[in-house]
Protein backbone atom coordinates (compact mmCIF):
# COMPACT_ATOMS: atom_id res chain seq x y z
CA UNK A 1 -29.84 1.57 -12.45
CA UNK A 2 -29.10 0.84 -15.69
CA UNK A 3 -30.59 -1.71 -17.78
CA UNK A 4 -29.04 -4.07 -20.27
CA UNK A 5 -30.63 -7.09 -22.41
CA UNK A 6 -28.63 -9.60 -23.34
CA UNK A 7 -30.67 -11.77 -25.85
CA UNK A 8 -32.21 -14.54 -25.12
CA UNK A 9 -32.16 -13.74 -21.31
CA UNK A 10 -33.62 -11.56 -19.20
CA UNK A 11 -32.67 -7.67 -18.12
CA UNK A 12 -29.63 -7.55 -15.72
CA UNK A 13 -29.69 -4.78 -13.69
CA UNK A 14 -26.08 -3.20 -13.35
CA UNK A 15 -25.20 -0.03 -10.91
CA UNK A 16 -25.11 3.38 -12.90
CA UNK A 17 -21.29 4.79 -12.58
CA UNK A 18 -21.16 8.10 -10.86
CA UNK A 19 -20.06 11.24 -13.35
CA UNK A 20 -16.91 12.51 -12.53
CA UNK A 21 -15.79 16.18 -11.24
CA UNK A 22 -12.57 15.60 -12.14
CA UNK A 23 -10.77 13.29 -14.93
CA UNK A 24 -7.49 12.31 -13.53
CA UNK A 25 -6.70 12.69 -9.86
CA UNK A 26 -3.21 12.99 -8.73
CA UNK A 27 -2.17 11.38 -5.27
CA UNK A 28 0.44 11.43 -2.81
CA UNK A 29 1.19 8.08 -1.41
CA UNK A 30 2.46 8.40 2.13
CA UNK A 31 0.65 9.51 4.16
CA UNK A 32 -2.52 9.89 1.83
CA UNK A 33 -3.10 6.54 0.69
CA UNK A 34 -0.65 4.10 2.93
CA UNK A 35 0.07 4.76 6.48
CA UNK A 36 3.79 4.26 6.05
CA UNK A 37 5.96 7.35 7.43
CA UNK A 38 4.70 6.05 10.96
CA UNK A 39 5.41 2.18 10.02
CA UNK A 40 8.27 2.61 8.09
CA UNK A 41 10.24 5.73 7.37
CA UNK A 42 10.39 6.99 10.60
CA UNK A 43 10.89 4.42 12.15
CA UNK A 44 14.09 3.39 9.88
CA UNK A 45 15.23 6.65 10.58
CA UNK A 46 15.40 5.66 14.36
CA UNK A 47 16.79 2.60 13.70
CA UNK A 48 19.78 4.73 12.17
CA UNK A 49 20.19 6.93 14.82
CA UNK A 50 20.30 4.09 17.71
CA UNK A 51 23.20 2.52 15.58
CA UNK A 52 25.33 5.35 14.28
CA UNK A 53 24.65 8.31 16.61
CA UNK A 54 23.51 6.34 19.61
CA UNK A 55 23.92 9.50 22.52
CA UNK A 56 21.66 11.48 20.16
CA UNK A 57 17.80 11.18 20.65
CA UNK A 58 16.28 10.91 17.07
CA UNK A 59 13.23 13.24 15.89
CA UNK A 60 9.97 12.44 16.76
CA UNK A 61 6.76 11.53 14.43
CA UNK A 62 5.62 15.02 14.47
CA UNK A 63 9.17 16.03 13.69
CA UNK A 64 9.78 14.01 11.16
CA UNK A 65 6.42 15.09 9.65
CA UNK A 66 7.65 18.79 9.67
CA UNK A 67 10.93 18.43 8.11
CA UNK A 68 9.55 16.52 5.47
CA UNK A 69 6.85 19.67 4.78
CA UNK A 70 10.32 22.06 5.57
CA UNK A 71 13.06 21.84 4.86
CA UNK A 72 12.95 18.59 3.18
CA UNK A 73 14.26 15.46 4.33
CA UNK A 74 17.16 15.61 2.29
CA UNK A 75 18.07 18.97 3.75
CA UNK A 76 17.47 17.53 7.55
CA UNK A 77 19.34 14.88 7.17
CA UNK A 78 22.41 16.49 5.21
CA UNK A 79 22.40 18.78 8.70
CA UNK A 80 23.19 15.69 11.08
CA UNK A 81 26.00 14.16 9.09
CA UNK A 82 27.15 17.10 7.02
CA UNK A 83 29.86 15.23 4.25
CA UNK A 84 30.16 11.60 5.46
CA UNK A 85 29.28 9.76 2.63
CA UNK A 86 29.42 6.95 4.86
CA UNK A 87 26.12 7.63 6.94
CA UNK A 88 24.19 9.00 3.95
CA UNK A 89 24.84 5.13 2.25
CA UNK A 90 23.35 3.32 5.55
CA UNK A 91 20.87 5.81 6.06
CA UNK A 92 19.63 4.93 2.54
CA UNK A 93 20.54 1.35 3.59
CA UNK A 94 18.47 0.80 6.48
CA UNK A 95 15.78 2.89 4.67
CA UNK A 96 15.27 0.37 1.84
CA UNK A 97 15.85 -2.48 3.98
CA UNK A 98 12.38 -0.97 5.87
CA UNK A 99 10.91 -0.62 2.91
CA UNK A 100 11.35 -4.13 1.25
CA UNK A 101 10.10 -5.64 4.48
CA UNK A 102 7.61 -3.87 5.59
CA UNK A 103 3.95 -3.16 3.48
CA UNK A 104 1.67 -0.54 4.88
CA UNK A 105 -2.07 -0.18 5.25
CA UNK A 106 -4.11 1.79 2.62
CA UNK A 107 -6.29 4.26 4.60
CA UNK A 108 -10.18 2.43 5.65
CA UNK A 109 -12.11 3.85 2.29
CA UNK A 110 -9.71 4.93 0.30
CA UNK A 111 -8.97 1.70 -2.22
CA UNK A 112 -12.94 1.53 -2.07
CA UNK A 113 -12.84 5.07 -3.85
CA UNK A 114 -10.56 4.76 -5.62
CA UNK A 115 -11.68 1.87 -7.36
CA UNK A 116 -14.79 4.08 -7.97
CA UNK A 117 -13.25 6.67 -9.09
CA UNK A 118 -11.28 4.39 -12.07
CA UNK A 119 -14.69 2.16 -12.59
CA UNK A 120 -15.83 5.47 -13.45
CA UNK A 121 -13.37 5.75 -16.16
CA UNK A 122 -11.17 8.33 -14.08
CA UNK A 123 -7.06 8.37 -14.07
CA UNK A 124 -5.33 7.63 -11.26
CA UNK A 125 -1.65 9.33 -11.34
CA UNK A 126 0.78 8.79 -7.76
CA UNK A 127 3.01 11.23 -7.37
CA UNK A 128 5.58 10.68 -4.19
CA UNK A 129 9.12 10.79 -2.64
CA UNK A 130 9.22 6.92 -2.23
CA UNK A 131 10.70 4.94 -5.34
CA UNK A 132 7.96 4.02 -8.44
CA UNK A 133 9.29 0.26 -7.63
CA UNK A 134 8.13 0.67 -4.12
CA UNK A 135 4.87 1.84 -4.78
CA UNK A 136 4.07 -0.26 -7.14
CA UNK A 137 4.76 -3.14 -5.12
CA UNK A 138 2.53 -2.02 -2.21
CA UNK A 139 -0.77 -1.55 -5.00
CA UNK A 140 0.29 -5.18 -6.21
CA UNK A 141 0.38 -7.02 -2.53
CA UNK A 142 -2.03 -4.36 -0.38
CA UNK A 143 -4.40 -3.10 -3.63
CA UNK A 144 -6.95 -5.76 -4.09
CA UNK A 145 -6.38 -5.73 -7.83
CA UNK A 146 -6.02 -1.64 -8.23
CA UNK A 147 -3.55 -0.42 -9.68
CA UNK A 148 -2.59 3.19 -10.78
CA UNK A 149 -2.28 4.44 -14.45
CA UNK A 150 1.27 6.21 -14.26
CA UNK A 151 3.51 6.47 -11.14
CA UNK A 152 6.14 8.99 -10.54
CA UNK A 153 8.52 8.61 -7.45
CA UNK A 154 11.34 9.64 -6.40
CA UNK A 155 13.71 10.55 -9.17
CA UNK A 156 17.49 11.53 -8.52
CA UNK A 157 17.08 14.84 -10.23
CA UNK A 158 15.77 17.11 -7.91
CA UNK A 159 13.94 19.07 -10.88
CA UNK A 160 12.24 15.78 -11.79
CA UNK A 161 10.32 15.53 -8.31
CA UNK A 162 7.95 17.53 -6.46
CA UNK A 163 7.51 20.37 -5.45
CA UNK A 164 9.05 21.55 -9.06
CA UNK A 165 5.79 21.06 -11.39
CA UNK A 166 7.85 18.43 -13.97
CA UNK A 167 5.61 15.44 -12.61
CA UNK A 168 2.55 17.23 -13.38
CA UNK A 169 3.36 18.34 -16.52
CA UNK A 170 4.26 14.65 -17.68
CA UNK A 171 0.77 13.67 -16.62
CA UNK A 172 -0.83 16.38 -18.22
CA UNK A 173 0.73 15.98 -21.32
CA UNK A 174 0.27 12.31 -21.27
CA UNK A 175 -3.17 12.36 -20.43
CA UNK A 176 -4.12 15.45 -22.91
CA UNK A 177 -5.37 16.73 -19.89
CA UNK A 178 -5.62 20.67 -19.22
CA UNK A 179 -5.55 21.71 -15.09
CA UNK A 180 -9.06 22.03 -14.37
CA UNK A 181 -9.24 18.38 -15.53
CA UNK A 182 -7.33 17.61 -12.42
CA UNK A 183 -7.08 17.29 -9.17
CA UNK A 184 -4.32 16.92 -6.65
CA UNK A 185 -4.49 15.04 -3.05
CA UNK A 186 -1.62 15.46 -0.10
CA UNK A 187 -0.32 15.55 2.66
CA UNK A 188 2.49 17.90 2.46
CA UNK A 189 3.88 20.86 0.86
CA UNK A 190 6.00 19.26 -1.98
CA UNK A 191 2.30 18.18 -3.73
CA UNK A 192 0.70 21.33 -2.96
CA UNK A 193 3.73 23.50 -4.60
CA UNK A 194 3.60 21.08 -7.59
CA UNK A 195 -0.17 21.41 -8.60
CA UNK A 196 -0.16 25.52 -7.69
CA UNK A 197 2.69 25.55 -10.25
CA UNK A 198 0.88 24.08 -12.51
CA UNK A 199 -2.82 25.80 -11.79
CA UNK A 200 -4.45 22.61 -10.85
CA UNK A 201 -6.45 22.47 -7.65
CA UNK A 202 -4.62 21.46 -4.70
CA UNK A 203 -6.00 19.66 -1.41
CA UNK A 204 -5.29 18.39 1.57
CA UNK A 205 -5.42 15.09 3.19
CA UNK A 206 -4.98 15.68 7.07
CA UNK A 207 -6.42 12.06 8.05
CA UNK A 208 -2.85 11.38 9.17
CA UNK A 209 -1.87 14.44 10.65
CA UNK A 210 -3.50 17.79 11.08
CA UNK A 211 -0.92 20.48 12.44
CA UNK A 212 0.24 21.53 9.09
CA UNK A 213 -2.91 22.39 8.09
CA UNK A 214 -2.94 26.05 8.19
CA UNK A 215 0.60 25.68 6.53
CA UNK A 216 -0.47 23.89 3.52
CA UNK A 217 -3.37 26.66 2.90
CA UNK A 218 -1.02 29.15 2.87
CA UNK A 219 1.14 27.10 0.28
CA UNK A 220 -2.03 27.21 -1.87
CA UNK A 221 -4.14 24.09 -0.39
CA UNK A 222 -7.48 25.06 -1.24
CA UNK A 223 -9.53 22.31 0.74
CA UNK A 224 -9.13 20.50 3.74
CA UNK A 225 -10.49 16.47 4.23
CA UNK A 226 -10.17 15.47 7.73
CA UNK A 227 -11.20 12.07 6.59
CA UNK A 228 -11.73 9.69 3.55
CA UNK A 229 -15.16 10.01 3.60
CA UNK A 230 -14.98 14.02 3.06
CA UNK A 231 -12.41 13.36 0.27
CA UNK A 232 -14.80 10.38 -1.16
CA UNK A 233 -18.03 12.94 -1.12
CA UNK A 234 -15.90 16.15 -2.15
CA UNK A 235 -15.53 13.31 -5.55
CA UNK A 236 -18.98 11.56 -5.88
CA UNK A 237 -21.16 13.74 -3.52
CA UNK A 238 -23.11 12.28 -0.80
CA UNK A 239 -24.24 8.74 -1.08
């Protein structure tokens, strides 16, 4: 502990802050921080289904986990309904409609460290495929007062978002970071891709799913956390 005199009164003891590995960490969201694709984006993507291709049984959870490590989502769903404009507007429709009304979970432990890791003076950057506006909303209602230092979601230029390295350059550059400074956290391949490109450490958060595991070391994933805790003590060390 650290001790500080204020004059006049007596010595208040205040909690040392942990030194940092890293200065900035860069996080998926889904999936790594919110439990969402199960409470939300899969299950709009059902809800489409059921109303416009009702004889055809939609993907399942582990499915839609998959496609969104490969192909891409964008690519799977481009395959069910080809040129029709029509069902790519309502399945964009019902998607945000999901998303407005529905606010995930952060993980058990992982706003705790998190709000460690900034106390400590660290960066937190979010890099995702959900919108900035939607992420931002779920640290403002489900974030007990956290909030992230820069946000990057989904951007309508495909070389703008993951896994092209263009998010991780803006944070590096805006941070006056270099790559060992940094470390990356996800889920999926689209992260993973991103940081290799851009020689910062990639690695993996399989608390919400562990089959792609061996996957995501081959796309350069360099550690494994099966839980918040390992991710927590992989930061800080063992309490």
């Amino acid at each position: 502990f650290l001790l500080r005199a204020m004059e006049g009164q007596e010595a208040v003891a205040t909690p040392e802050l942990p030194s940092l590995r890293y200065k900035c960490i860069i996080l998926d969201h889904d999936d790594t921080c919110v439990d969402s694709t199960a409470s939300i984006h899969w299950p709009a993507h059902v809800a489409f289904m059921s109303e416009q291709f009702p004889g055809k049984e939609a993907i399942s959870l582990e499915g839609w986990f998959r496609i969104n490590h490969d192909p891409g989502v964008g690519e799977y769903l481009k395959s069910l309904w080809g040129d029709d404009s029509d069902c790519e507007k309502r399945e964009l429709e019902i998607w945000h409609e999901y998303m407005a009304a529905r606010i995930p979970h952060f993980y058990p432990g992982m706003l705790e460290t998190l709000k460690k890791f900034k106390a400590a003076g660290g960066i937190i950057a979010v890099v995702s495929h959900s919108p900035k506006e939607v992420i931002e909303r779920h640290y403002a209602e489900a974030g007990e007062g956290l909030a992230p230092d820069v946000v990057y979601g989904w951007m309508p230029e495909r070389e703008k978002r993951k896994p092209n390295p263009w998010p991780c350059q803006q944070i590096l550059g805006q941070f006056a970071l270099r790559p060992d400074d940094c470390l990356l956290l996800d889920d999926l391949s689209p992260g993973i891709k991103m940081a290799v490109a851009c020689d910062v450490k990639a690695t993996i958060a399989a608390w919400a799913h562990c089959a792609l595991v061996e996957e995501l070391r081959q796309c350069g994933g360099s550690e494994v956390f099966q839980t918040v805790d390992e991710f927590r003590e992989h930061l800080f060390g063992r309490a």
